[in-house]
Each structure stands twice: as C-alpha cells, then as structure tokens.
PDB file of N, CA and C in Angstrom:
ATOM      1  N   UNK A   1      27.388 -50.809  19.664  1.00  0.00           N
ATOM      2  CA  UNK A   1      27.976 -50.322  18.443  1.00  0.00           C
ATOM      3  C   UNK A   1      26.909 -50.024  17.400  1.00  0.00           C
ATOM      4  N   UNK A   2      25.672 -50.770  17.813  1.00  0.00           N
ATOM      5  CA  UNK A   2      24.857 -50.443  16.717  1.00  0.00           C
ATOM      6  C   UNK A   2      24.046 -49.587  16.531  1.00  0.00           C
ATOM      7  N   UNK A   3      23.711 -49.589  17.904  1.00  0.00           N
ATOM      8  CA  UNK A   3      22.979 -48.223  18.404  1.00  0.00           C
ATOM      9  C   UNK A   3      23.765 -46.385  18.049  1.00  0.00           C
ATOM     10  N   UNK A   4      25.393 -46.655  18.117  1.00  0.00           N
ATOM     11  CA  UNK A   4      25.940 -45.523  17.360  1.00  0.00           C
ATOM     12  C   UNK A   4      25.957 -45.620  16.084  1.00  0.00           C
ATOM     13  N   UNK A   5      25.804 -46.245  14.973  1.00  0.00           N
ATOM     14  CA  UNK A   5      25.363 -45.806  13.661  1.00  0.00           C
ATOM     15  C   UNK A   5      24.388 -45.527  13.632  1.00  0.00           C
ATOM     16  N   UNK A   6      23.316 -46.098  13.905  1.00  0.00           N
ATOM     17  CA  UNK A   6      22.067 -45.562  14.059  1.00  0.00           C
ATOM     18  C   UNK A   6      21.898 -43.780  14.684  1.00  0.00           C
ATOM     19  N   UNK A   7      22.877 -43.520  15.550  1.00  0.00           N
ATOM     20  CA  UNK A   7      22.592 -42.130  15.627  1.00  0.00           C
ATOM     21  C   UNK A   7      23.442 -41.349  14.495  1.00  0.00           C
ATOM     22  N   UNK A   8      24.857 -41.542  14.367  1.00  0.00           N
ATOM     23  CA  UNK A   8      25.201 -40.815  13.428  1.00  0.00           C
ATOM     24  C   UNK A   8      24.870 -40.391  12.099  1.00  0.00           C
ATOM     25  N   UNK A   9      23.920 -41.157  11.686  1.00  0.00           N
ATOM     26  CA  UNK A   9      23.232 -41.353  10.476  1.00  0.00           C
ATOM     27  C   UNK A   9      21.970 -40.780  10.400  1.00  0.00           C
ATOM     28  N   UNK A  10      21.269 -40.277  11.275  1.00  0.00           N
ATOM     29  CA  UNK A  10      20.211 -39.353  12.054  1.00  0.00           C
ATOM     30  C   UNK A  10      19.798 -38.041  11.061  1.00  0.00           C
ATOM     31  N   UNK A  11      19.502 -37.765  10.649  1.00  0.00           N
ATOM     32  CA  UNK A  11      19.697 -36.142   9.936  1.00  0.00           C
ATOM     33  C   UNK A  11      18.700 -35.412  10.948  1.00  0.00           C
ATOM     34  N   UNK A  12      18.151 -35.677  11.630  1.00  0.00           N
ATOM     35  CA  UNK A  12      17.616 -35.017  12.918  1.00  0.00           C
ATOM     36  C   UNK A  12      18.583 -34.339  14.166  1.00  0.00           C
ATOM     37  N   UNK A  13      19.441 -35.281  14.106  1.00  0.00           N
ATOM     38  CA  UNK A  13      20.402 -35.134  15.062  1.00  0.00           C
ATOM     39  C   UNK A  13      21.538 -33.941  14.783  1.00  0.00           C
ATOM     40  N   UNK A  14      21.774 -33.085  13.773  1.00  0.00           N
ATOM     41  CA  UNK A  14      22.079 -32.131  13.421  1.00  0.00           C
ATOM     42  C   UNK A  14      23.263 -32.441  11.846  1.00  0.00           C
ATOM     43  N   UNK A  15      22.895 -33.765  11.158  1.00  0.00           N
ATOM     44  CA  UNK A  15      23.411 -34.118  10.248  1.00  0.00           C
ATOM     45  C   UNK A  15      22.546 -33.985   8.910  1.00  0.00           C
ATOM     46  N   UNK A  16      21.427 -32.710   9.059  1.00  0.00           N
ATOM     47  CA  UNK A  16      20.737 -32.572   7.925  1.00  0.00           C
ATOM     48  C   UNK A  16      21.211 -30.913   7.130  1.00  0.00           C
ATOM     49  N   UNK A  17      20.893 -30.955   5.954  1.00  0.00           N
ATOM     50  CA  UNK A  17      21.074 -30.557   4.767  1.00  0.00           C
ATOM     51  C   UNK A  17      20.643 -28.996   4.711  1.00  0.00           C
ATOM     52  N   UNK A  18      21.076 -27.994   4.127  1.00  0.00           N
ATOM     53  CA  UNK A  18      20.927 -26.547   4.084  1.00  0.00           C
ATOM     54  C   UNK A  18      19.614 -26.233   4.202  1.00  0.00           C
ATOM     55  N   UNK A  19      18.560 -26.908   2.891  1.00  0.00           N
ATOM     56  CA  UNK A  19      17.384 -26.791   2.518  1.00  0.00           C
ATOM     57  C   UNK A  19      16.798 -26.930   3.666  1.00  0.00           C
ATOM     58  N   UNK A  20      16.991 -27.929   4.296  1.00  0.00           N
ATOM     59  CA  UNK A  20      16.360 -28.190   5.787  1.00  0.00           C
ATOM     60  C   UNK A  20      16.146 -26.655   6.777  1.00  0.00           C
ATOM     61  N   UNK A  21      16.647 -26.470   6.453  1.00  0.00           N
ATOM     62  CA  UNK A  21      16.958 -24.908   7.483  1.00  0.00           C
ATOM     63  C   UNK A  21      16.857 -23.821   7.123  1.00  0.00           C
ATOM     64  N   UNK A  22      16.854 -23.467   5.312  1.00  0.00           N
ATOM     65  CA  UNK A  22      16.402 -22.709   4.829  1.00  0.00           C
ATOM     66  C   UNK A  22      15.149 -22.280   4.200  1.00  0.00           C
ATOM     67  N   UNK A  23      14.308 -23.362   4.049  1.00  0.00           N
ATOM     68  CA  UNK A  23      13.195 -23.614   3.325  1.00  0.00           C
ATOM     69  C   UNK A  23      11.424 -22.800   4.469  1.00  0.00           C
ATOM     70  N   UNK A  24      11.870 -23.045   6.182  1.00  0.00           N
ATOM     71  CA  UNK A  24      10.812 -22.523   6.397  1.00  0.00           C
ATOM     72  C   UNK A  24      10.895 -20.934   6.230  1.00  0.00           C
ATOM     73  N   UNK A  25      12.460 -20.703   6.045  1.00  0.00           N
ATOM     74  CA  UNK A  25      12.377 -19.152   6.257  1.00  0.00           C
ATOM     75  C   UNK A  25      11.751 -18.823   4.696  1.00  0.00           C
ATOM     76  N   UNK A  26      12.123 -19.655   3.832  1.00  0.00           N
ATOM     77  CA  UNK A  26      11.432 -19.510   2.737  1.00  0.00           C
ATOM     78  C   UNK A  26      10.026 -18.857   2.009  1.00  0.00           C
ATOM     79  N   UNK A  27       9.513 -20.192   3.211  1.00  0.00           N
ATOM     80  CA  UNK A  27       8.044 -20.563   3.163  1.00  0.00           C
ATOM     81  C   UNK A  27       7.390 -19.213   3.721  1.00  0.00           C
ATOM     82  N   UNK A  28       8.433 -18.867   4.807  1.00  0.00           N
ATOM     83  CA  UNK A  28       7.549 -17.328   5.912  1.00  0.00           C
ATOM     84  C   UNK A  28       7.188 -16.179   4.832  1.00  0.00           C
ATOM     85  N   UNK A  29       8.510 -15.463   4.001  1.00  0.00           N
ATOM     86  CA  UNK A  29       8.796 -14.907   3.522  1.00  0.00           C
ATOM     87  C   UNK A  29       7.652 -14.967   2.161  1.00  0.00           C
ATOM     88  N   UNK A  30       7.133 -16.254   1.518  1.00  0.00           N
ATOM     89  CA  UNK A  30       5.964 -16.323   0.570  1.00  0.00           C
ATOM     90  C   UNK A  30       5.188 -15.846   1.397  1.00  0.00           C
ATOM     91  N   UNK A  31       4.891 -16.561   2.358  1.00  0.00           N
ATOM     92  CA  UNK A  31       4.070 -15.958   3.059  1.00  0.00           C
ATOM     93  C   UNK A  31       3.364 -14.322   3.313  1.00  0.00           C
ATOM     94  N   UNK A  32       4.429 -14.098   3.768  1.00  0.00           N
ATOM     95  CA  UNK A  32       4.493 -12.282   4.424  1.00  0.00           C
ATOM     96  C   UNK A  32       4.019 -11.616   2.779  1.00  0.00           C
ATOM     97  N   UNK A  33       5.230 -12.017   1.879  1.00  0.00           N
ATOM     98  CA  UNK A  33       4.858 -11.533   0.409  1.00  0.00           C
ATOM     99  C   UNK A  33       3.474 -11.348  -0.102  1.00  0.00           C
ATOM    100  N   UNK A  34       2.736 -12.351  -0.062  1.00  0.00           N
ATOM    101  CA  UNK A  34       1.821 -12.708  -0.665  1.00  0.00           C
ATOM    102  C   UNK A  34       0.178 -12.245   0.145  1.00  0.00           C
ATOM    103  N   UNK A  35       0.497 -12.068   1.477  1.00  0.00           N
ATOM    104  CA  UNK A  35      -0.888 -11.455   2.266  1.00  0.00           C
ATOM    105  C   UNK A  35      -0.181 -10.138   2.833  1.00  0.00           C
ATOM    106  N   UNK A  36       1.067  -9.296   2.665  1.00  0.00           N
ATOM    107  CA  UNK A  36       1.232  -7.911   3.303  1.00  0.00           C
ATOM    108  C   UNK A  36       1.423  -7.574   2.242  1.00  0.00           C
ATOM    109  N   UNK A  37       2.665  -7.619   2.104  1.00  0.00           N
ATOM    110  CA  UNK A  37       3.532  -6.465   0.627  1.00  0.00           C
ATOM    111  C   UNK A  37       2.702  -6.759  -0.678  1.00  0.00           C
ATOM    112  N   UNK A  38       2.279  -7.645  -1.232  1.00  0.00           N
ATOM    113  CA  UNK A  38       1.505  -7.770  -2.592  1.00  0.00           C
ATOM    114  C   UNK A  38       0.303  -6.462  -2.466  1.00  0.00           C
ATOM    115  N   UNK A  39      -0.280  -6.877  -1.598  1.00  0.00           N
ATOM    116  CA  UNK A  39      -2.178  -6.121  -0.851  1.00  0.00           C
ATOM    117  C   UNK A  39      -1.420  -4.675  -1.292  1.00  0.00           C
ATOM    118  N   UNK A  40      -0.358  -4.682  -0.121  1.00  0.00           N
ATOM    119  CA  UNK A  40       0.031  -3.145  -0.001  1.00  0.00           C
ATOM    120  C   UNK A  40       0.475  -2.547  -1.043  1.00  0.00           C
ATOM    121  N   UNK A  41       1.141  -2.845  -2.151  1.00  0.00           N
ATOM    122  CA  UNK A  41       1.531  -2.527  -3.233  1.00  0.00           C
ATOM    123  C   UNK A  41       0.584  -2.070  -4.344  1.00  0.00           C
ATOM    124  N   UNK A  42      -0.553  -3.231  -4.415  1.00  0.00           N
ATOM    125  CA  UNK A  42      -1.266  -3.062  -5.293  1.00  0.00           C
ATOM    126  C   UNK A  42      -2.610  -1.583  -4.760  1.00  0.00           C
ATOM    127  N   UNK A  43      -2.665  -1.414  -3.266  1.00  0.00           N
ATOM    128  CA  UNK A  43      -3.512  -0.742  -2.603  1.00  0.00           C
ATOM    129  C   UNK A  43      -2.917   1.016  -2.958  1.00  0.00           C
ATOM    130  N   UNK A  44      -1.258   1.067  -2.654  1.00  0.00           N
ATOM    131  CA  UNK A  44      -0.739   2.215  -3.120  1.00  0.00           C
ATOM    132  C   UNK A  44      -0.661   2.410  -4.640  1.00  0.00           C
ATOM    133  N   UNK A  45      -0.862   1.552  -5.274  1.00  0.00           N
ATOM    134  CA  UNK A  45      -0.876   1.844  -6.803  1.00  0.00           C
ATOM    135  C   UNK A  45      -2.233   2.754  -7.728  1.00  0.00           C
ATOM    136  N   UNK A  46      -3.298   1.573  -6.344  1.00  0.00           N
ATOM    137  CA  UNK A  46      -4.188   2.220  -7.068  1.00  0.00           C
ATOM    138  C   UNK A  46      -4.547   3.795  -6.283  1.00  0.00           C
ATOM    139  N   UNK A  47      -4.063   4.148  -5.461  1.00  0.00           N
ATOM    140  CA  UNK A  47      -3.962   5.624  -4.580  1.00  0.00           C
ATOM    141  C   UNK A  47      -3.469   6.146  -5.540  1.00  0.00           C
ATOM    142  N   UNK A  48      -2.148   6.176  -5.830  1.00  0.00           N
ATOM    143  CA  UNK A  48      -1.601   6.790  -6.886  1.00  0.00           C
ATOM    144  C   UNK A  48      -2.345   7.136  -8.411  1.00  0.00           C
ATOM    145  N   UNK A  49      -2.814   6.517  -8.942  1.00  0.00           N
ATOM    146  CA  UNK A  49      -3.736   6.505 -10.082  1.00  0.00           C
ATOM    147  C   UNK A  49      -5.407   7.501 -10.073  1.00  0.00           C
ATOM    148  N   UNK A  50      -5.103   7.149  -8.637  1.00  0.00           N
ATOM    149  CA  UNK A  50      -6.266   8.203  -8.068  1.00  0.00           C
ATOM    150  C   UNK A  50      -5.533   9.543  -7.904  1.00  0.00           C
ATOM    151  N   UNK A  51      -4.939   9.803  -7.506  1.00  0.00           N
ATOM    152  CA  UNK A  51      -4.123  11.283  -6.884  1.00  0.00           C
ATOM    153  C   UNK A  51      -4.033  11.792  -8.805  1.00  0.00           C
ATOM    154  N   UNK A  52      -3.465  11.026  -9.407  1.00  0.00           N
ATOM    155  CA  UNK A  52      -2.849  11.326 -10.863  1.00  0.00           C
ATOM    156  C   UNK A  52      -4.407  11.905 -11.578  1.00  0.00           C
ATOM    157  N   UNK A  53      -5.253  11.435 -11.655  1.00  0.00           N
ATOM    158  CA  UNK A  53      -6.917  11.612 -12.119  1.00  0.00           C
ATOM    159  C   UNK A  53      -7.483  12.551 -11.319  1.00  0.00           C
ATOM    160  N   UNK A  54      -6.806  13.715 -10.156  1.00  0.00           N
ATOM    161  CA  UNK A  54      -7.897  14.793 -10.015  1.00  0.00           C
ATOM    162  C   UNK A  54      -7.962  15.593 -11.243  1.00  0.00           C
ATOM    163  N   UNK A  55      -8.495  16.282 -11.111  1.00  0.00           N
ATOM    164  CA  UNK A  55      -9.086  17.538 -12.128  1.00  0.00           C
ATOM    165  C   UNK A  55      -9.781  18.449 -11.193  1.00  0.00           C
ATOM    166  N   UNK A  56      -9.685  19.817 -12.308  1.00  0.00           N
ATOM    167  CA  UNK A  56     -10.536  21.196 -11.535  1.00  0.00           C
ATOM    168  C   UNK A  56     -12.187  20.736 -11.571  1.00  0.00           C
ATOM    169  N   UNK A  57     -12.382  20.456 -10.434  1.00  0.00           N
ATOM    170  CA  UNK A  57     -14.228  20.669 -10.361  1.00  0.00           C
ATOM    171  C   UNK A  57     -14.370  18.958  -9.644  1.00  0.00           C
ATOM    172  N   UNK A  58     -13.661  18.646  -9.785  1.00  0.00           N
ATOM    173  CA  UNK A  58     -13.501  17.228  -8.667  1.00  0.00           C
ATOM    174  C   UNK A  58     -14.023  17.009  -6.756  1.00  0.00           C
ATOM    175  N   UNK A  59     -15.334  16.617  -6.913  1.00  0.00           N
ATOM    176  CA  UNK A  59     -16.029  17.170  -5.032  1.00  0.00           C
ATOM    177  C   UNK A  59     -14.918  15.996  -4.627  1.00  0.00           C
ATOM    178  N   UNK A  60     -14.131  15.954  -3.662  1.00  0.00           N
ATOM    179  CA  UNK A  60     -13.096  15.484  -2.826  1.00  0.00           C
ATOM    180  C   UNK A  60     -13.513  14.680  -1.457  1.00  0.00           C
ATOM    181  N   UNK A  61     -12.916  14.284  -0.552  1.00  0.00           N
ATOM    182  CA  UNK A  61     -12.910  14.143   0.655  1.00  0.00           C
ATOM    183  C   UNK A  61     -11.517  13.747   0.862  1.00  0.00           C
ATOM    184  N   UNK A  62     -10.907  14.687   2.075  1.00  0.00           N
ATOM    185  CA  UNK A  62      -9.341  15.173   2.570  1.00  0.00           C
ATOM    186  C   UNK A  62      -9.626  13.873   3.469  1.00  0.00           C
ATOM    187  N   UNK A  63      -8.065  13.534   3.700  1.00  0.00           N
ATOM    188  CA  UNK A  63      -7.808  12.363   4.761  1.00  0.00           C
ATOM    189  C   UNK A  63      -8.643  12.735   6.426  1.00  0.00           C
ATOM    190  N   UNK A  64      -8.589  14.075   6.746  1.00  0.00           N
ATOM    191  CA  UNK A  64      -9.297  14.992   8.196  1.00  0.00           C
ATOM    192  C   UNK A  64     -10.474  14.865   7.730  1.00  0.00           C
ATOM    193  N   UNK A  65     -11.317  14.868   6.611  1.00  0.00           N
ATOM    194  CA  UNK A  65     -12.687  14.506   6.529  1.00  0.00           C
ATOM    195  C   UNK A  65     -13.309  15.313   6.229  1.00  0.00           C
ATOM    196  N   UNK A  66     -12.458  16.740   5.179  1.00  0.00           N
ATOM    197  CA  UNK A  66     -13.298  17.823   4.913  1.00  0.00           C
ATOM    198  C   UNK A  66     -13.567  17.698   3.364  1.00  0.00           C
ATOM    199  N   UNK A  67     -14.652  18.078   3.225  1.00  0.00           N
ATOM    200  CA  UNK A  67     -15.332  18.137   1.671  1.00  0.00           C
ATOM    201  C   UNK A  67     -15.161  19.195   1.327  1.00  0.00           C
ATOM    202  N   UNK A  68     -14.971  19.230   0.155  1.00  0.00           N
ATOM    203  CA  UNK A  68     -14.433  20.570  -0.901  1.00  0.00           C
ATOM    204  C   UNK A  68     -14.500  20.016  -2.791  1.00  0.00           C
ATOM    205  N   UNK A  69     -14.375  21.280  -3.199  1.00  0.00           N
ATOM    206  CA  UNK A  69     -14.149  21.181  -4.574  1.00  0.00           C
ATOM    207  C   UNK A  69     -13.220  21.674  -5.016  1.00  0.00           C
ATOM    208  N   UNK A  70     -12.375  20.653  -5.600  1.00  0.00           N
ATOM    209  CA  UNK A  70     -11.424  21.623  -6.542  1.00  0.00           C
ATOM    210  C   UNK A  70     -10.784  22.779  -6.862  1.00  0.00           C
ATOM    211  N   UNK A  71     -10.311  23.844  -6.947  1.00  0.00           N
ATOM    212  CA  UNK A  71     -10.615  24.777  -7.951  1.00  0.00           C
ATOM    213  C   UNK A  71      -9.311  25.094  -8.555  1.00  0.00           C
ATOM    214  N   UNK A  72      -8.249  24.645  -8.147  1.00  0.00           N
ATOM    215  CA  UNK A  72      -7.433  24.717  -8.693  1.00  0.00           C
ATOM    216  C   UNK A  72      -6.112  23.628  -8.318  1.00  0.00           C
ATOM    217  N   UNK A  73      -5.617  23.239  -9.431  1.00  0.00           N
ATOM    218  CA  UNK A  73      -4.471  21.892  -8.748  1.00  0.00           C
ATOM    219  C   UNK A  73      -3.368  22.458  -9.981  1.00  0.00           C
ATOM    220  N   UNK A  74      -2.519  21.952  -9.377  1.00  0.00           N
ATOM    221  CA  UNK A  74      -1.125  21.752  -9.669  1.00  0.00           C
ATOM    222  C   UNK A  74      -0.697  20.624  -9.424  1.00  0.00           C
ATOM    223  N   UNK A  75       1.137  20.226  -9.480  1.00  0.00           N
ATOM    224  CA  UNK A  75       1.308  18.946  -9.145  1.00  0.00           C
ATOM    225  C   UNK A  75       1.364  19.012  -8.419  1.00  0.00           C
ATOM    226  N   UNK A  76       1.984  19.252  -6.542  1.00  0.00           N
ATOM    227  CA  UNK A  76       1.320  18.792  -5.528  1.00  0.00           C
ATOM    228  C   UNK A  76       0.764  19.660  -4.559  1.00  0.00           C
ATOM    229  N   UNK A  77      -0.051  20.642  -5.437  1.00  0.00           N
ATOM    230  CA  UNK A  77      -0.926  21.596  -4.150  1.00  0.00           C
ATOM    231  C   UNK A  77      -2.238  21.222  -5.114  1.00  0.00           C
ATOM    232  N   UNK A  78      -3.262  21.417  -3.985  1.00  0.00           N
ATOM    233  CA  UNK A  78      -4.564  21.309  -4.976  1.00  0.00           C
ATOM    234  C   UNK A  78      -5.379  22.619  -3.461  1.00  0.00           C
ATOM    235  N   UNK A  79      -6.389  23.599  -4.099  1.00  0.00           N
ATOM    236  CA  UNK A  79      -7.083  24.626  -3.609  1.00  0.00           C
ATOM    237  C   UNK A  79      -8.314  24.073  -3.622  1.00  0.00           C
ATOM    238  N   UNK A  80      -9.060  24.280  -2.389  1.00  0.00           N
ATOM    239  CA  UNK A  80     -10.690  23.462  -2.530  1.00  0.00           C
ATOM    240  C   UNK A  80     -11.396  24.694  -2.449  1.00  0.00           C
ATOM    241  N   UNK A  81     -12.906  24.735  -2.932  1.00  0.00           N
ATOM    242  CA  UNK A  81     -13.745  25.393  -2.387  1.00  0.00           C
ATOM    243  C   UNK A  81     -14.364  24.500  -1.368  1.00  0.00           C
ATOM    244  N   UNK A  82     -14.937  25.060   0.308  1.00  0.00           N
ATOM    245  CA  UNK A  82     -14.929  24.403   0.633  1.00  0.00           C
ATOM    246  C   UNK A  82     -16.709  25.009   0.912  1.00  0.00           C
ATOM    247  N   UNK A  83     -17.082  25.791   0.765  1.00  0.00           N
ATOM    248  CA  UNK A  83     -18.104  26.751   1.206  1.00  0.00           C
ATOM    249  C   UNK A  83     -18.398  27.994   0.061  1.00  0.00           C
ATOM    250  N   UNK A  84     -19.311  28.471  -0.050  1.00  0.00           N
ATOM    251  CA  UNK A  84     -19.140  29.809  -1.400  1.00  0.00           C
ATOM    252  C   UNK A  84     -18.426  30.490  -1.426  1.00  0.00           C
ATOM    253  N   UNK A  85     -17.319  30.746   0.037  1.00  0.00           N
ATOM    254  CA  UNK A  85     -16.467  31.844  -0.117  1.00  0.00           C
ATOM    255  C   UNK A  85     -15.499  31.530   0.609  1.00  0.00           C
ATOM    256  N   UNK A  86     -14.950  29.956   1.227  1.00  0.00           N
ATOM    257  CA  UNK A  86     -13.897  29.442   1.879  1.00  0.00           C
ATOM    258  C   UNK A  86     -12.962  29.128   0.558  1.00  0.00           C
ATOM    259  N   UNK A  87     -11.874  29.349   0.568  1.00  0.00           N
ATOM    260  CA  UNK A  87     -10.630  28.704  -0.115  1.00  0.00           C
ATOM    261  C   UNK A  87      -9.938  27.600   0.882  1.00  0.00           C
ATOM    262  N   UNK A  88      -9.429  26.374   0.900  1.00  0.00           N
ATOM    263  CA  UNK A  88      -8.000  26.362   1.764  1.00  0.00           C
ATOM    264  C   UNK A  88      -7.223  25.408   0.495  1.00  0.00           C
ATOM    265  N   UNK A  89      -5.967  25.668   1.071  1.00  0.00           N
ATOM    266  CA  UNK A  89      -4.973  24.999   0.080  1.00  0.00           C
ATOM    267  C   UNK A  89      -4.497  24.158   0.801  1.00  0.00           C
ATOM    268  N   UNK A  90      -4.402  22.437   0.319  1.00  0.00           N
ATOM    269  CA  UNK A  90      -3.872  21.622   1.051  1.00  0.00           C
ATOM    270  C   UNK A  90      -3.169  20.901  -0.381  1.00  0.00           C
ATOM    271  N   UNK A  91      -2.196  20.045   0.567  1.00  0.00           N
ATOM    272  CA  UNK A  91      -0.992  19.050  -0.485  1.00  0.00           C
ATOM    273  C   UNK A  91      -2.124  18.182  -1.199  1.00  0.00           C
ATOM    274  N   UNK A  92      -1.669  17.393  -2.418  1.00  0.00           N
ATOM    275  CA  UNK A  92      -2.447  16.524  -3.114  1.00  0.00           C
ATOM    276  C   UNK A  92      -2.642  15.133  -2.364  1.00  0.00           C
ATOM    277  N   UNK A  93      -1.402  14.694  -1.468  1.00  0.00           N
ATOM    278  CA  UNK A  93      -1.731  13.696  -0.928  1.00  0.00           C
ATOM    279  C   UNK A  93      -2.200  13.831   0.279  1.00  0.00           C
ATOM    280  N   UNK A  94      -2.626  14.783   0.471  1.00  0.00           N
ATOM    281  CA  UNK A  94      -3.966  14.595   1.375  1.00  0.00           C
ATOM    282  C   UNK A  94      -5.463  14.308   0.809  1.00  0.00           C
ATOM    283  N   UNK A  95      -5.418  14.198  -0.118  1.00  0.00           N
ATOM    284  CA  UNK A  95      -6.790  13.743  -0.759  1.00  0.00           C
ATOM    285  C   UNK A  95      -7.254  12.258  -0.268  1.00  0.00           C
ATOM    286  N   UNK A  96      -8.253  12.022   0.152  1.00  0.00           N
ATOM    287  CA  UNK A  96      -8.160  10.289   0.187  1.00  0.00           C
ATOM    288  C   UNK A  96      -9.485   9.747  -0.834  1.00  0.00           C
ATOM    289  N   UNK A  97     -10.342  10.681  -1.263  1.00  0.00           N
ATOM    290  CA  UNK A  97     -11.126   9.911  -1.848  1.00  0.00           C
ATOM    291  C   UNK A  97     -11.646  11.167  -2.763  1.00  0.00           C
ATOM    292  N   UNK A  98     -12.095  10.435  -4.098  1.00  0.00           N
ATOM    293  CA  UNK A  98     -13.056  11.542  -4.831  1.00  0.00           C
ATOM    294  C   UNK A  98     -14.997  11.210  -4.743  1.00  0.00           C
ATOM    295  N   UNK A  99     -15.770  12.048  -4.387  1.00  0.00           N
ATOM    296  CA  UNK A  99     -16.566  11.775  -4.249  1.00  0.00           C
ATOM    297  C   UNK A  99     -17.774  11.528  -5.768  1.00  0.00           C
ATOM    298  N   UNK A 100     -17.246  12.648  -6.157  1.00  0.00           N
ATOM    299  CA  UNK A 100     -17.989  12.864  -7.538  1.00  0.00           C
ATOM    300  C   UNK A 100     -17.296  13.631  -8.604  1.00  0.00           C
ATOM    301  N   UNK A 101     -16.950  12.762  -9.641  1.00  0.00           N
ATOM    302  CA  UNK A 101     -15.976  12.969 -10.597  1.00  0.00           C
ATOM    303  C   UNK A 101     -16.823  14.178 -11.536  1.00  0.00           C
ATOM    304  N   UNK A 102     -16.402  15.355 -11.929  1.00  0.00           N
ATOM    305  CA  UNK A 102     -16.179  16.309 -12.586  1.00  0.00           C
ATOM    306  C   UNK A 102     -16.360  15.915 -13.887  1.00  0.00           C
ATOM    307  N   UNK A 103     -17.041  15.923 -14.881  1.00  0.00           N
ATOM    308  CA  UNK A 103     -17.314  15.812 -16.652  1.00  0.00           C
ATOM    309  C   UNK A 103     -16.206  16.684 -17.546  1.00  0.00           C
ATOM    310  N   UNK A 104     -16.077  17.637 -17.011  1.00  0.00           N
ATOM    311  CA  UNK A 104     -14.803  18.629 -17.704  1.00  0.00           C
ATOM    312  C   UNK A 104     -13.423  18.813 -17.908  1.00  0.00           C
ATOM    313  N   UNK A 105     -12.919  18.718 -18.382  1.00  0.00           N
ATOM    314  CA  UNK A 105     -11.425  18.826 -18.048  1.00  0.00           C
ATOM    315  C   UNK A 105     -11.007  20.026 -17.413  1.00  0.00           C
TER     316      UNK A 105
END
C-alpha cells in the first residue's frame, strides 16, 4: 500500500504540471530566436539601408560578380556602366555590395 502512494504522487510518472512540458519548447524557441531570426533580421536590415544609399556614380558589385558604375537608378532598376561603352540594366536587388562610394549626389 505504500509503495502505491509513493507512485501516485510521482510527478514523473505523468502527474506533472503544464510548465513541465511547455517550458523546453520555450527554451528551443529563445533559442532559434536569438542565434537565426535576430542575425537574420538585423543582416536584412542592414542590406536594405544599403540598397536605399545607392546613388549615380556608385562602383557596385552585382550578386553574379560583375562590376559596374552607376549611371542611372530609379527605385528598382539601377543601369551600370560596365566598360566605356557597355550599358546593362539590372533590378536594385541585385546589388550586393558597394565598392566605392561616389562624393556627389
């Protein structure tokens, strides 16, 4: 007889509490938050802030890895020179990096 209170009284035994069961999913979820989605958030923010700051005369490098300049942007087409007498027109978010920021507006 004594040995059954002793189990019923168990919270191991499946007589434990919500928190118990909710708390690692908790814990995962800080987790995931805090080393994926935070990084990633703050990583697209600052992309964005970059895309927002081209200007005409801006030397570039395209996500494919071609260098060009500027010569003309809009909101989402931007025209490079890519050569003295190449044009091509690609979307703005293909830009991935500016190489050398432009003095002019």
């Amino acid at each position: 007889m004594q040995y059954l209170d002793y189990v019923a009284a168990d919270p191991a035994t499946g007589g434990g509490s919500i928190w118990g069961m909710i708390l690692p999913f908790v814990l995962m979820f800080a987790v995931f938050y805090f080393l994926l989605i935070r990084p990633q958030q703050k990583k697209q923010k600052t992309r964005n802030s970059m895309l927002s700051a081209l200007k005409k005369g801006d030397k570039i490098v395209t996500i494919g890895g071609l260098h060009g300049t500027i010569l003309e942007i809009t909101d989402d087409v931007v025209v490079l020179l890519v050569n003295d007498a190449t044009k091509l027109t690609f979307d703005r978010s293909a830009i991935s990096t500016i190489t050398k920021s432009s003095d002019a507006s």
